[in-house]
N, C-alpha and C. Protein backbone atom coordinates (compact mmCIF):
# COMPACT_ATOMS: atom_id res chain seq x y z
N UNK A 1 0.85 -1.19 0.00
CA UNK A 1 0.00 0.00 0.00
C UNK A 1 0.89 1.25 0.00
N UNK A 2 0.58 1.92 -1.23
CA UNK A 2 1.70 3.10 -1.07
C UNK A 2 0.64 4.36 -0.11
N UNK A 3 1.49 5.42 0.14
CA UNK A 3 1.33 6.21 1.28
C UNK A 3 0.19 6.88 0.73
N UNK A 4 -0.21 7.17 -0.20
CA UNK A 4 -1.59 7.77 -0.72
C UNK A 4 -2.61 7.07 -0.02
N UNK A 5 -3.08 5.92 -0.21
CA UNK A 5 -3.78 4.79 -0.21
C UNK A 5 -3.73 4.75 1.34
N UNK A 6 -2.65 4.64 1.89
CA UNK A 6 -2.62 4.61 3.49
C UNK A 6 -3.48 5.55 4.26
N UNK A 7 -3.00 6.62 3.87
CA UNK A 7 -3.49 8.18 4.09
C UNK A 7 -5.21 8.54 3.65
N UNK A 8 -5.64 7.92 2.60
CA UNK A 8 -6.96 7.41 2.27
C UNK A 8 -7.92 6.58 3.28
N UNK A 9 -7.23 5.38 3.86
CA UNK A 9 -7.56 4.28 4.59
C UNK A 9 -7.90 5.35 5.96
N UNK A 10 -6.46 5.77 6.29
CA UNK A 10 -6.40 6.47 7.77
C UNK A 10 -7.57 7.18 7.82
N UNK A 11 -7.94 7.90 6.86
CA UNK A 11 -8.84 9.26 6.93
C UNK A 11 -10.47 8.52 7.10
N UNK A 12 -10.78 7.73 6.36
CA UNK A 12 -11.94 6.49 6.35
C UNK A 12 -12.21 6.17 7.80
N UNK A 13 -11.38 5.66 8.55
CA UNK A 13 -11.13 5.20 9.63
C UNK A 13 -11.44 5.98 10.99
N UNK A 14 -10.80 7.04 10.68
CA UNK A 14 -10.95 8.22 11.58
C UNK A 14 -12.05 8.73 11.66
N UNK A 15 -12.92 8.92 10.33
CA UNK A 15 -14.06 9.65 10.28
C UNK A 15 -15.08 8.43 10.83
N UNK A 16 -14.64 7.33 11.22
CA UNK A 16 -15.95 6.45 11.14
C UNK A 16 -15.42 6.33 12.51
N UNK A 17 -14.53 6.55 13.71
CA UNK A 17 -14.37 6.50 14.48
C UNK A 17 -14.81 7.37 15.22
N UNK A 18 -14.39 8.98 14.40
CA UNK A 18 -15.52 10.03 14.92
C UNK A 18 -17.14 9.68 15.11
N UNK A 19 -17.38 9.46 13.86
CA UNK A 19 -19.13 9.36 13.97
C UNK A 19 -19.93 7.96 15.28
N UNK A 20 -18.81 7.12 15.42
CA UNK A 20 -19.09 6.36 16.59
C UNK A 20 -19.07 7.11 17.21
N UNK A 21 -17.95 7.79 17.64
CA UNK A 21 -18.09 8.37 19.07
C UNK A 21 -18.94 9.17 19.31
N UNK A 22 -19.76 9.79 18.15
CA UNK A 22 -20.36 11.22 18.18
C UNK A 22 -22.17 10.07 18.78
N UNK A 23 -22.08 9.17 17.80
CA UNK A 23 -23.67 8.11 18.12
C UNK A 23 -23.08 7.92 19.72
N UNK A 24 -22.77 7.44 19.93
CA UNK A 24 -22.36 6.77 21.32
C UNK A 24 -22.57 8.00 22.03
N UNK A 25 -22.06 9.32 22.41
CA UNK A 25 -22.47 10.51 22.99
C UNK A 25 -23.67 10.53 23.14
N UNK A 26 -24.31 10.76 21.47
CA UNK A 26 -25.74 11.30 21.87
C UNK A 26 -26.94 9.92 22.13
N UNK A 27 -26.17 9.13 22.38
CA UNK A 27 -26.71 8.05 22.68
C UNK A 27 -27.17 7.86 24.30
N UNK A 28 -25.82 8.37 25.03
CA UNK A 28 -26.02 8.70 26.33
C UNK A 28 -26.79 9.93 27.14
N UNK A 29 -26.81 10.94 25.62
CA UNK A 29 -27.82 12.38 26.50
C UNK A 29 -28.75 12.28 26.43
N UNK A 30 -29.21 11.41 25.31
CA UNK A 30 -30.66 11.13 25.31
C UNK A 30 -31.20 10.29 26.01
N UNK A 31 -30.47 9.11 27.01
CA UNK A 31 -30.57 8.72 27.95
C UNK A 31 -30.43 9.29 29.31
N UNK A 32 -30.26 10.51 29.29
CA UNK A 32 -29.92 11.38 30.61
C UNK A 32 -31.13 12.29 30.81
N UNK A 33 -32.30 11.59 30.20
CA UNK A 33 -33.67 12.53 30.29
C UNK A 33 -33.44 12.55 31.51
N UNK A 34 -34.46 13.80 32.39
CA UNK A 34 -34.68 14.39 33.93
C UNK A 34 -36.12 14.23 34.01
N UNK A 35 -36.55 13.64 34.88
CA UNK A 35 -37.70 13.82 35.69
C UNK A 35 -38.08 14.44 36.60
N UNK A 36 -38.87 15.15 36.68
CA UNK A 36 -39.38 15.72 37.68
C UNK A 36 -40.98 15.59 38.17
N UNK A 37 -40.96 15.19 39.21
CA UNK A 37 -42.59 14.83 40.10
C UNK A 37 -42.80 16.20 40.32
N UNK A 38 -44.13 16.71 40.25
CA UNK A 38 -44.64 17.73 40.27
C UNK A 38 -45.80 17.22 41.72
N UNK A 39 -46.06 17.43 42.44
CA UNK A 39 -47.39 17.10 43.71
C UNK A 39 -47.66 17.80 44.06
N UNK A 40 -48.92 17.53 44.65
CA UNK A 40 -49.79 18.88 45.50
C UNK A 40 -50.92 18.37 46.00
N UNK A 41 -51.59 19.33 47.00
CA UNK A 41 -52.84 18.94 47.55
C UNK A 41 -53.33 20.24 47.18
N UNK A 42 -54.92 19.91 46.82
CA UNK A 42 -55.86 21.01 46.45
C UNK A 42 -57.11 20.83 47.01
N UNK A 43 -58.04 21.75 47.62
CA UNK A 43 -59.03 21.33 48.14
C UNK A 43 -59.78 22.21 47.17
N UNK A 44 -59.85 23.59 46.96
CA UNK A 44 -60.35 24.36 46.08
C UNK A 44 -60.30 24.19 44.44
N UNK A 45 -58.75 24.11 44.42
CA UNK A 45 -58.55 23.88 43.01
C UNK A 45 -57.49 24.96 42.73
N UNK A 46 -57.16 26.14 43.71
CA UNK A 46 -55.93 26.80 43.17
C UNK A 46 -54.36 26.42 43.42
N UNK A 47 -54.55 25.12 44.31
CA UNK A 47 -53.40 24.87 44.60
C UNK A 47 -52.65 23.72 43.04
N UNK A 48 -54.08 23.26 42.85
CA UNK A 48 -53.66 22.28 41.42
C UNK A 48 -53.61 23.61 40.64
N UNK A 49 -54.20 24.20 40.41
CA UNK A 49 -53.69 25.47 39.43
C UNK A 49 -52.36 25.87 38.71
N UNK A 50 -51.74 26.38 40.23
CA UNK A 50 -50.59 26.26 40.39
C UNK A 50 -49.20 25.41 39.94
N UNK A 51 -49.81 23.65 40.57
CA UNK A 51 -48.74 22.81 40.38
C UNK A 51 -49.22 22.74 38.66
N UNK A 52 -50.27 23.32 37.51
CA UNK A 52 -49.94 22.97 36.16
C UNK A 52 -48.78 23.73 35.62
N UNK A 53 -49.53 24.94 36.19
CA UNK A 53 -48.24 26.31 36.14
C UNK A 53 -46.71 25.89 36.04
N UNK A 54 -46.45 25.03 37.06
CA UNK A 54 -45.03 24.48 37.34
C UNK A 54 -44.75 23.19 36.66
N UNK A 55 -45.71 22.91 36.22
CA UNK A 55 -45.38 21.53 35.23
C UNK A 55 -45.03 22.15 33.94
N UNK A 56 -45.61 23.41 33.48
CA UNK A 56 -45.69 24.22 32.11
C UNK A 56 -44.26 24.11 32.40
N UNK A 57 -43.91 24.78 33.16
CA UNK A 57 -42.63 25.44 33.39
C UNK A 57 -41.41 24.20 33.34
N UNK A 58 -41.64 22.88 34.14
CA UNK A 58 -40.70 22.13 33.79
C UNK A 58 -40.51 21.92 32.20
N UNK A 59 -41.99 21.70 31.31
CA UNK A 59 -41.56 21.16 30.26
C UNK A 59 -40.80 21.81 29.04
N UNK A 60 -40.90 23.67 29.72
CA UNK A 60 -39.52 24.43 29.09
C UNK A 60 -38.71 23.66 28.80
N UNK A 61 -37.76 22.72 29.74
CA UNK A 61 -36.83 22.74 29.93
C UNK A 61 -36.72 20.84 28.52
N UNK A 62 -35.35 21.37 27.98
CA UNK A 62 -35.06 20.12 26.67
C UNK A 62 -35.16 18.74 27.69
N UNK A 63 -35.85 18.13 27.04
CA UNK A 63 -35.16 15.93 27.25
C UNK A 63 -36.02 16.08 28.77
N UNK A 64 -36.86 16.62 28.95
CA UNK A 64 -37.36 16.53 30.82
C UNK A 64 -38.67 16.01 30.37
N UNK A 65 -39.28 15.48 31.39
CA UNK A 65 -40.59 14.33 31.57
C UNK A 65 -40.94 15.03 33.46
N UNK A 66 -42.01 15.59 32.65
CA UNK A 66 -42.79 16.13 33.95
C UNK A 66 -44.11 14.92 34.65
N UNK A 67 -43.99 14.53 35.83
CA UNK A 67 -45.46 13.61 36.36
C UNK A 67 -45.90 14.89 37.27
N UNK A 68 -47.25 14.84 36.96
CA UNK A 68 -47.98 15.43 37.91
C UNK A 68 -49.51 14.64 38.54
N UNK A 69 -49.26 14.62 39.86
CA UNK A 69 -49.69 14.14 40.78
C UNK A 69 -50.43 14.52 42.14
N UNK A 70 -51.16 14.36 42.39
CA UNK A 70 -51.83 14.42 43.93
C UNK A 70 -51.28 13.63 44.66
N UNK A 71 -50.86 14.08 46.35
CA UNK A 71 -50.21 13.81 47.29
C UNK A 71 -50.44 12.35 47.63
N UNK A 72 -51.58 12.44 47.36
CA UNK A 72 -52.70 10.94 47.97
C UNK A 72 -51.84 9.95 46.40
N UNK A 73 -51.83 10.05 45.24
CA UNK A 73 -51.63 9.64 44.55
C UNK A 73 -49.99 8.76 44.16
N UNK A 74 -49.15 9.71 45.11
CA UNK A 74 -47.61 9.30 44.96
C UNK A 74 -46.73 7.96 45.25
N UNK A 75 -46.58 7.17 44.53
CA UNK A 75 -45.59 5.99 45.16
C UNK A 75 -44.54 6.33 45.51
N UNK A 76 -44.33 5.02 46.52
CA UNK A 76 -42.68 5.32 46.84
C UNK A 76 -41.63 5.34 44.84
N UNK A 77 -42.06 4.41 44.43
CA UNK A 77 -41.20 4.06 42.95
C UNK A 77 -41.43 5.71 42.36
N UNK A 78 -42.74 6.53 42.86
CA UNK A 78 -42.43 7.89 41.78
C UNK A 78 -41.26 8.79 42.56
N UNK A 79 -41.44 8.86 43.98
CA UNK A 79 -40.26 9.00 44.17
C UNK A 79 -38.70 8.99 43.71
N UNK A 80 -38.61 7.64 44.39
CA UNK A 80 -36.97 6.90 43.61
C UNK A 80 -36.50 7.35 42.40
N UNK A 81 -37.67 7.11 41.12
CA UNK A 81 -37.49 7.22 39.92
C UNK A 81 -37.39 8.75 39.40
N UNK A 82 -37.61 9.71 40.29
CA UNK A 82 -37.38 11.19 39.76
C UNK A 82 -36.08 11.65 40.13
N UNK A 83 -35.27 12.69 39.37
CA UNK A 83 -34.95 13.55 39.31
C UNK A 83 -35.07 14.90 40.24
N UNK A 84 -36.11 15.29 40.76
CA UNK A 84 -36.54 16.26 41.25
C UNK A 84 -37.91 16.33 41.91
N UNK A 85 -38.15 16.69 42.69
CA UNK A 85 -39.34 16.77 43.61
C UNK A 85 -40.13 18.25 43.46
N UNK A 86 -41.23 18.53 42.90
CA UNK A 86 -41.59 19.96 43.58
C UNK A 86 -42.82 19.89 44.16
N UNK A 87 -43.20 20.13 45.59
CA UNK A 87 -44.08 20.14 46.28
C UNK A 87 -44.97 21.54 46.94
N UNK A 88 -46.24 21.32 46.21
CA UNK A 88 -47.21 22.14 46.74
C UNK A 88 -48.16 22.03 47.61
N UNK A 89 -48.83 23.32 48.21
CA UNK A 89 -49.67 23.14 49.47
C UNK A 89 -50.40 24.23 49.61
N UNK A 90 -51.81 24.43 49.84
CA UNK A 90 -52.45 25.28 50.51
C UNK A 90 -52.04 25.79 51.69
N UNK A 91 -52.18 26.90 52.39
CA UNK A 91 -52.11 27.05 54.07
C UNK A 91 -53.02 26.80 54.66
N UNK A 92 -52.81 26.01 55.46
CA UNK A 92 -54.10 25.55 56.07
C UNK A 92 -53.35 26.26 57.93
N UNK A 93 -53.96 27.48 58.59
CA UNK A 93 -53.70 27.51 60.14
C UNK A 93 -52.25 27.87 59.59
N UNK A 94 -51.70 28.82 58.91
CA UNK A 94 -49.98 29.34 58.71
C UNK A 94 -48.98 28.21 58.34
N UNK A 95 -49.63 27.15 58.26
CA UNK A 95 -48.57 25.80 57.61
C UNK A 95 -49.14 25.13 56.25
N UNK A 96 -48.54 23.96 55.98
CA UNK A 96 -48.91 23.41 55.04
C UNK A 96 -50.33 22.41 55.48
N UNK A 97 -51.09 22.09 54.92
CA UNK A 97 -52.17 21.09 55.11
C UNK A 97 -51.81 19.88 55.38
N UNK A 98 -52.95 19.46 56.29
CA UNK A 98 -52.51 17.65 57.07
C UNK A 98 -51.95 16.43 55.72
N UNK A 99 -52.53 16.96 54.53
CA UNK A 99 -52.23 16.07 53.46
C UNK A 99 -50.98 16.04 53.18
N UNK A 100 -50.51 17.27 53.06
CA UNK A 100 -49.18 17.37 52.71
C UNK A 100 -48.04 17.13 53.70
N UNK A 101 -48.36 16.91 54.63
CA UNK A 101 -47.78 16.67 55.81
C UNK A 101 -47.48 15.27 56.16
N UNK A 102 -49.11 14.58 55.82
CA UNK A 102 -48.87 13.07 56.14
C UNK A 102 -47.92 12.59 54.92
N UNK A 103 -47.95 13.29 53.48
CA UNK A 103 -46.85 12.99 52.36
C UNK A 103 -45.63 13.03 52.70
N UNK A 104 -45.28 13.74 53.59
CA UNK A 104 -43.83 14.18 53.72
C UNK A 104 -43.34 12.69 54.91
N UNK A 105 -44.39 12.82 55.80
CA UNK A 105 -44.15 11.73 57.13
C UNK A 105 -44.30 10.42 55.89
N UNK A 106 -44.48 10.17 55.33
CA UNK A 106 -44.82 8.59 54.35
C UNK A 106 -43.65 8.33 53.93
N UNK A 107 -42.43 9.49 53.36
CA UNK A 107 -40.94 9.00 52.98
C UNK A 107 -40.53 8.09 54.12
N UNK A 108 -41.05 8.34 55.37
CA UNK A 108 -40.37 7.33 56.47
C UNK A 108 -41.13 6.76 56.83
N UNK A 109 -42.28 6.60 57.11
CA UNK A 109 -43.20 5.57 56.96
C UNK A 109 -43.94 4.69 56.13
N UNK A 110 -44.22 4.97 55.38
CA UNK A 110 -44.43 4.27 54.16
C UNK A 110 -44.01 4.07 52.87
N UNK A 111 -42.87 4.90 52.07
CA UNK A 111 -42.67 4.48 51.05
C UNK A 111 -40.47 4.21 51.33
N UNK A 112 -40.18 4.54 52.82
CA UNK A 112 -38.91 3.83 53.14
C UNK A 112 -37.90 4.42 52.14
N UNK A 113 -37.99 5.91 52.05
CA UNK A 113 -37.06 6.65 51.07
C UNK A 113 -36.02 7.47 52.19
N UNK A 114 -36.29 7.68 53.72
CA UNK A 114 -35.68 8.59 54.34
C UNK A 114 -34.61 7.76 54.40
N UNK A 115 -34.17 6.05 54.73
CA UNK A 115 -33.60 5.18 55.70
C UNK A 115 -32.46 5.05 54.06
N UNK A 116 -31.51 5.29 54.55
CA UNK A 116 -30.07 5.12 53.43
C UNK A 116 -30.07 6.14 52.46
N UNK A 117 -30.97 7.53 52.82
CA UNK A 117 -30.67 9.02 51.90
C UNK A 117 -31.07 8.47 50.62
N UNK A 118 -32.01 7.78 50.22
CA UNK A 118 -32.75 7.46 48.68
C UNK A 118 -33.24 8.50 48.01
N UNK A 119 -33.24 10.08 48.91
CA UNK A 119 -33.82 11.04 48.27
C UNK A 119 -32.20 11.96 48.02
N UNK A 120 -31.13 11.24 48.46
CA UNK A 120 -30.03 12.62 48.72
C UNK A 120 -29.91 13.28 47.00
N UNK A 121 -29.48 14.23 46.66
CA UNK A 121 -28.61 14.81 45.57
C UNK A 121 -30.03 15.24 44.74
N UNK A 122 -31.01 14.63 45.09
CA UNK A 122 -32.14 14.87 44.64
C UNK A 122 -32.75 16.31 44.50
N UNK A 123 -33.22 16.91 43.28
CA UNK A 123 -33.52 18.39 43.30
C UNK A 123 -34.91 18.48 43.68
N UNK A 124 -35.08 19.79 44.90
CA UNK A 124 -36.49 19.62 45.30
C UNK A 124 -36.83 21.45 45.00
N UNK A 125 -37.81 21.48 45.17
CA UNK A 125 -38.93 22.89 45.27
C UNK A 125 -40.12 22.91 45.85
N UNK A 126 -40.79 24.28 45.95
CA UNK A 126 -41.94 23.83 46.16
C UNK A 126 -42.79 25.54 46.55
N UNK A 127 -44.40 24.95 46.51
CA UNK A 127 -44.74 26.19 46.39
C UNK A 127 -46.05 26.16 46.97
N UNK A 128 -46.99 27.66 47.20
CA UNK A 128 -48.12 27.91 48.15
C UNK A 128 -48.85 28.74 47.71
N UNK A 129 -50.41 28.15 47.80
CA UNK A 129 -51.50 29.70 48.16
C UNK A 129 -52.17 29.86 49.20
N UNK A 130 -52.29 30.71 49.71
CA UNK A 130 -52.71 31.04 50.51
C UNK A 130 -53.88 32.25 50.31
N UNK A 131 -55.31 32.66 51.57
CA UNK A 131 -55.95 33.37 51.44
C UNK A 131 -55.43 34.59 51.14
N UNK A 132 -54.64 35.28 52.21
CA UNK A 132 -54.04 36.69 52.78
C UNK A 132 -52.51 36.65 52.13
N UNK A 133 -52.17 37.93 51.71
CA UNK A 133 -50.75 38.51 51.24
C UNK A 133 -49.77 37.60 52.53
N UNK A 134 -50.40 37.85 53.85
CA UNK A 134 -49.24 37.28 55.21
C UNK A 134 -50.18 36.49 55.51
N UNK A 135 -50.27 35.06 55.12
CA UNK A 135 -51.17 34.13 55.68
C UNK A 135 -50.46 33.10 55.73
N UNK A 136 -48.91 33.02 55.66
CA UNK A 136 -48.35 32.03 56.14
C UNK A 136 -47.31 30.93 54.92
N UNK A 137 -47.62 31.94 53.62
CA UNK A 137 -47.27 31.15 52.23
C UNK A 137 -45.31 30.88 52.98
N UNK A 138 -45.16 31.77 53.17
CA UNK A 138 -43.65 31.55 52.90
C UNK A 138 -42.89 30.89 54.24
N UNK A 139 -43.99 30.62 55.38
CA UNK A 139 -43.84 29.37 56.46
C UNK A 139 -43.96 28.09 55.65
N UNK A 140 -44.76 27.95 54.93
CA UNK A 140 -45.15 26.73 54.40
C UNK A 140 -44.61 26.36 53.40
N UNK A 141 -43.63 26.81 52.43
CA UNK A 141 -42.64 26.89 51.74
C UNK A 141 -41.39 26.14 52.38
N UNK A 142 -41.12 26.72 53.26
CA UNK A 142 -40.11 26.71 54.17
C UNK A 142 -39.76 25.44 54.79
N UNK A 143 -41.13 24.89 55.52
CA UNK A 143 -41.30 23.91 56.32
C UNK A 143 -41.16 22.41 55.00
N UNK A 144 -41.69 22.66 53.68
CA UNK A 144 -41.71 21.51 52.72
C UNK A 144 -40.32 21.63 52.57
N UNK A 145 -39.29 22.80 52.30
CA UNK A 145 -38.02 22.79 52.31
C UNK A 145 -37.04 22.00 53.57
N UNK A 146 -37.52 22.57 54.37
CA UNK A 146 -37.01 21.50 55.48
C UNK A 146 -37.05 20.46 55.29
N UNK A 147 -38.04 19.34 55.09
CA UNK A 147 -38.34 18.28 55.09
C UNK A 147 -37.33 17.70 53.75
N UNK A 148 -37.22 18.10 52.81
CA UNK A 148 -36.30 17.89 52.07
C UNK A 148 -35.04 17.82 51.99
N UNK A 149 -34.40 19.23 52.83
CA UNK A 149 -33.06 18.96 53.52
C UNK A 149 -32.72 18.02 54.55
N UNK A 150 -33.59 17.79 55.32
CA UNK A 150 -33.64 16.56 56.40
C UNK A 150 -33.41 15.41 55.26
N UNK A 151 -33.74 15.19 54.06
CA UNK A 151 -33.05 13.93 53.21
C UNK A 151 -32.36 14.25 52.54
N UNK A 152 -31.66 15.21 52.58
CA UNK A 152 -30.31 15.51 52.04
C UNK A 152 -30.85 16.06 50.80
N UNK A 153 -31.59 16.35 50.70
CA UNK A 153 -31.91 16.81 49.08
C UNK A 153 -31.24 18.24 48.42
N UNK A 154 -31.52 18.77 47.22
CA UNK A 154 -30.15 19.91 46.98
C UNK A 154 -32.11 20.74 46.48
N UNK A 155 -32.14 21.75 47.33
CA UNK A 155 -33.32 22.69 47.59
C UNK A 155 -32.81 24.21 46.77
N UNK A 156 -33.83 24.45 45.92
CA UNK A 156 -33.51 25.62 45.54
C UNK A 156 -34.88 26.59 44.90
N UNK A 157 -34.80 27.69 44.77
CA UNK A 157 -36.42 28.49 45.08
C UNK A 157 -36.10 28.97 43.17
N UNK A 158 -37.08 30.22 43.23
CA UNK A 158 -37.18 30.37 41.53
C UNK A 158 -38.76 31.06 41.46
N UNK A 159 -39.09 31.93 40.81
CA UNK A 159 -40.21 32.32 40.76
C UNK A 159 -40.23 33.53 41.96
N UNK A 160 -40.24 33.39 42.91
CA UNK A 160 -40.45 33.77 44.52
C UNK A 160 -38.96 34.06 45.23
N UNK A 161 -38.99 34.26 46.38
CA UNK A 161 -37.66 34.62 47.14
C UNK A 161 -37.18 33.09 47.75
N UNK A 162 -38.27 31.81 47.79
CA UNK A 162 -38.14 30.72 48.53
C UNK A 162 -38.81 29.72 47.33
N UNK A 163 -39.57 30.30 46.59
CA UNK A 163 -40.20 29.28 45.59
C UNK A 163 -41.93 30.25 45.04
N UNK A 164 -42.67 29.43 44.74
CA UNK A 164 -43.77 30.54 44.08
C UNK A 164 -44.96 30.32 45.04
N UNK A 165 -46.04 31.46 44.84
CA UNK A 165 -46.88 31.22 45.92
C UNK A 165 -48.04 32.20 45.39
N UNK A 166 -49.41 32.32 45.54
CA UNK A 166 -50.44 32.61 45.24
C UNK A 166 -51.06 33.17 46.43
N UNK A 167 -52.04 34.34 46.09
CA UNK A 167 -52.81 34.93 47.29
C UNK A 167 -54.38 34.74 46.98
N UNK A 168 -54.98 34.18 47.14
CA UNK A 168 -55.97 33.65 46.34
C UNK A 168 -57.87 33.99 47.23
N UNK A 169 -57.44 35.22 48.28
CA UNK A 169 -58.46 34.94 49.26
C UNK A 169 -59.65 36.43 48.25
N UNK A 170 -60.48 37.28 49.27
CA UNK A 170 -61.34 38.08 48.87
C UNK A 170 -60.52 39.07 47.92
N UNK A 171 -59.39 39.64 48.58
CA UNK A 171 -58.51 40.54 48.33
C UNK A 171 -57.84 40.20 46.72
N UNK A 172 -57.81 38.99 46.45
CA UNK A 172 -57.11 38.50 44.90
C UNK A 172 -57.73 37.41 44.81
N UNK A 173 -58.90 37.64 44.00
CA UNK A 173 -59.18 36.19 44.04
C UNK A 173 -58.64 35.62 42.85
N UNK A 174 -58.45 34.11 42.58
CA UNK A 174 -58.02 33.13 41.82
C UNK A 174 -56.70 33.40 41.98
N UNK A 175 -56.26 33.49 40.18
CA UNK A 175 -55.22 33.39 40.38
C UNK A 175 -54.12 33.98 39.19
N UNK A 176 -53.64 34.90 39.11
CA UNK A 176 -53.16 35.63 38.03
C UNK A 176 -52.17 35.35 37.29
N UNK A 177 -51.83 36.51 36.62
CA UNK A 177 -50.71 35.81 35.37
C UNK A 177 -49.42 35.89 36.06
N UNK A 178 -49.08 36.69 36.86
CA UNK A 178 -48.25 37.15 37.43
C UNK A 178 -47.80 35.89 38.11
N UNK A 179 -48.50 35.24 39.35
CA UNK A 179 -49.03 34.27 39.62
C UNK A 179 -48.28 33.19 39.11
N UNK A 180 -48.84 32.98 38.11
CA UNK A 180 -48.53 31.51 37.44
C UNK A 180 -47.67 31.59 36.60
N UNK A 181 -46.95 32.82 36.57
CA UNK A 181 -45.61 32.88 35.50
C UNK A 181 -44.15 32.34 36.56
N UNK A 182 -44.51 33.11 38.16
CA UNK A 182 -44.10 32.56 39.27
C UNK A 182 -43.94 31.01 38.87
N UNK A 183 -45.23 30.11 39.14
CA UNK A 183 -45.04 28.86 38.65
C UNK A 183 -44.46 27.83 37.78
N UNK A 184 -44.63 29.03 36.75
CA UNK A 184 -43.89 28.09 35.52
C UNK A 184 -42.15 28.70 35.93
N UNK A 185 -41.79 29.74 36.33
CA UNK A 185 -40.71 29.60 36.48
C UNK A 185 -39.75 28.92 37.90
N UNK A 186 -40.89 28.42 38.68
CA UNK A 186 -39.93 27.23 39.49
C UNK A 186 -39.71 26.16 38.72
N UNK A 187 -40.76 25.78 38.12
CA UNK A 187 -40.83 24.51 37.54
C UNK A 187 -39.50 24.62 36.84
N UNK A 188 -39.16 25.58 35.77
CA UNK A 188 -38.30 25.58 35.05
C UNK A 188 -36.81 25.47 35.73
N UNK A 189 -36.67 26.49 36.29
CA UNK A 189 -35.53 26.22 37.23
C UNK A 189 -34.78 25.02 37.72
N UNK A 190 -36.04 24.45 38.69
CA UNK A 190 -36.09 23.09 39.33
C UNK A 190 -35.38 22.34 38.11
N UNK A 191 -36.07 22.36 36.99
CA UNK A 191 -36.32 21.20 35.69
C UNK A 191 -34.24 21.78 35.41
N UNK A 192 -33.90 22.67 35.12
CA UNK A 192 -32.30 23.47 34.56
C UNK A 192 -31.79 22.87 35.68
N UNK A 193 -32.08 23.04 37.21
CA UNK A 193 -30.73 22.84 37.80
C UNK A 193 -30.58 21.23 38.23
N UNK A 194 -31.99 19.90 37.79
CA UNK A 194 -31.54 19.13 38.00
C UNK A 194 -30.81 17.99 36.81
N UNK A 195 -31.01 19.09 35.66
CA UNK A 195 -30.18 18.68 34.38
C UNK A 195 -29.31 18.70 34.60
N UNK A 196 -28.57 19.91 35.03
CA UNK A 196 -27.29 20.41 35.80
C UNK A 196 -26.64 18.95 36.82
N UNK A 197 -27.49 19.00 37.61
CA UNK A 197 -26.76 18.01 38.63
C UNK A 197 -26.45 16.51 37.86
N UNK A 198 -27.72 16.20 37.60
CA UNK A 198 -27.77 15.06 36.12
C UNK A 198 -26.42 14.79 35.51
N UNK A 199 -26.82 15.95 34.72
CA UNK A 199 -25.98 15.65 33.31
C UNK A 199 -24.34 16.09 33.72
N UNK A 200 -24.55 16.59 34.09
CA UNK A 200 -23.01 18.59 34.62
C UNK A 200 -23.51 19.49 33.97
N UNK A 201 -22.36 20.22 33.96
CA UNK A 201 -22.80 21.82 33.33
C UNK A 201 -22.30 21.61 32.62
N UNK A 202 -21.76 21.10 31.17
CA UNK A 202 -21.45 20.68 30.63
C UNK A 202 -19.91 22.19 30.22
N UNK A 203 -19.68 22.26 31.31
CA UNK A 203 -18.96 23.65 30.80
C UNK A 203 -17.61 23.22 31.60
C-alpha cells in the first residue's frame, strides 16, 4: 500500500471513528432525560392550578418528563425514579395542610425513602397559596423545604424569594398571570438545575 492509499484508509477510519463516538455521545444524552414529580394537595382547586403552572414550566426545559400528581396519589417508585421533587400546598392555620404533611411523614413511613438518603442529591422545590398577602405562604414553603433537607436533598427556590406562591383569598381572588408565571418559572428552574446536577454543566 503506497502512502496515498494509506493516508486514504487512515482518513476512512478516523471519520468512522468520529461518527461512533459522536452516536455513542448522543446516545447517552438522550438517555440522561430528567424527571421531575410535580405534587400537591388542592381542596379548592388553586393549589392544582398552580402545580400545572409548574409543570408548564418544567416542560420548558429540553429531554425533561414532567409527572404530575396528587399527594394521595404518589408511590414510593415515583419517588426513587425522579430527578426532582416539587411540592405544593395550601395554608391551612400558617402551615402546610394535614395532606401534605402526612406525604412528607410517608418518605419514612411508608414508602422507606428517608432510611439510606434514597432522596439525597435529589432536586427539590416547592410552592403555596394562601388566602391573605401574610397568611403564612412563605412558612409553608419553608417547612416543605425543610423536610427535604432533612433527606439531604439539593433545595432551591425560583419564581419567589423561597419558591412561588399565590394569594388567592377576597382581596385576589383566583389566580393571576403574574401568579402563574411565578409557577412556571420554578418549575423551570427546578427542571435546569436538575439537568445540571444530572448531566453537569457541561462547561
Amino acid at each position: 500500500m503506497n502512502r496515498r492509499d494509506y493516508l486514504k484508509t487512515l482518513g476512512v477510519l478516523s471519520a468512522a471513528a468520529i461518527l461512533s463516538l459522536y452516536g455513542s455521545f448522543v446516545g447517552r444524552a438522550a438517555s440522561q432525560s430528567v424527571t421531575v414529580l410535580v405534587t400537591y394537595h388542592s381542596a379548592s382547586g388553586n393549589t392544582e392550578k398552580m402545580a400545572q403552572g409548574v409543570a408548564e414550566g418544567v416542560k420548558v426545559v429540553s429531554d425533561t418528563t414532567v409527572v404530575l400528581k396528587r399527594v394521595g396519589d404518589v408511590t414510593g417508585n415515583d419517588l426513587l425514579s425522579s430527578d426532582a421533587v416539587i411540592v405544593g400546598s395550601p395554608v391551612y392555620f400558617g402551615n402546610m395542610s394535614g395532606e401534605v404533611k402526612t406525604f412528607l411523614d410517608n418518605w419514612t413511613l411508608k414508602f422507606d425513602v428517608f432510611r439510606d438518603r434514597k432522596m439525597r442529591n435529589k432536586v427539590g422545590g416547592a410552592f403555596a397559596t394562601g388566602a391573605s398577602v401574610s397568611n403564612g405562604k412563605e412558612v409553608t414553603i419553608v417547612t416543605i423545604l425543610g423536610a427535604m433537607l432533612i433527606n439531604q436533598m439539593i433545595v432551591v427556590s425560583g419564581g419567589g424569594g423561597f419558591g412561588a406562591s399565590a394569594t388567592t383569598g377576597p382581596d385576589s381572588p383566583g389566580i393571576d398571570e403574574k401568579e402563574m408565571a411565578e409557577a412556571r418559572e420554578l418549575g423551570k428552574r427546578v427542571a435546569e438545575v436538575a439537568a445540571v446536577v444530572k448531566r453537569g454543566s457541561g462547561k
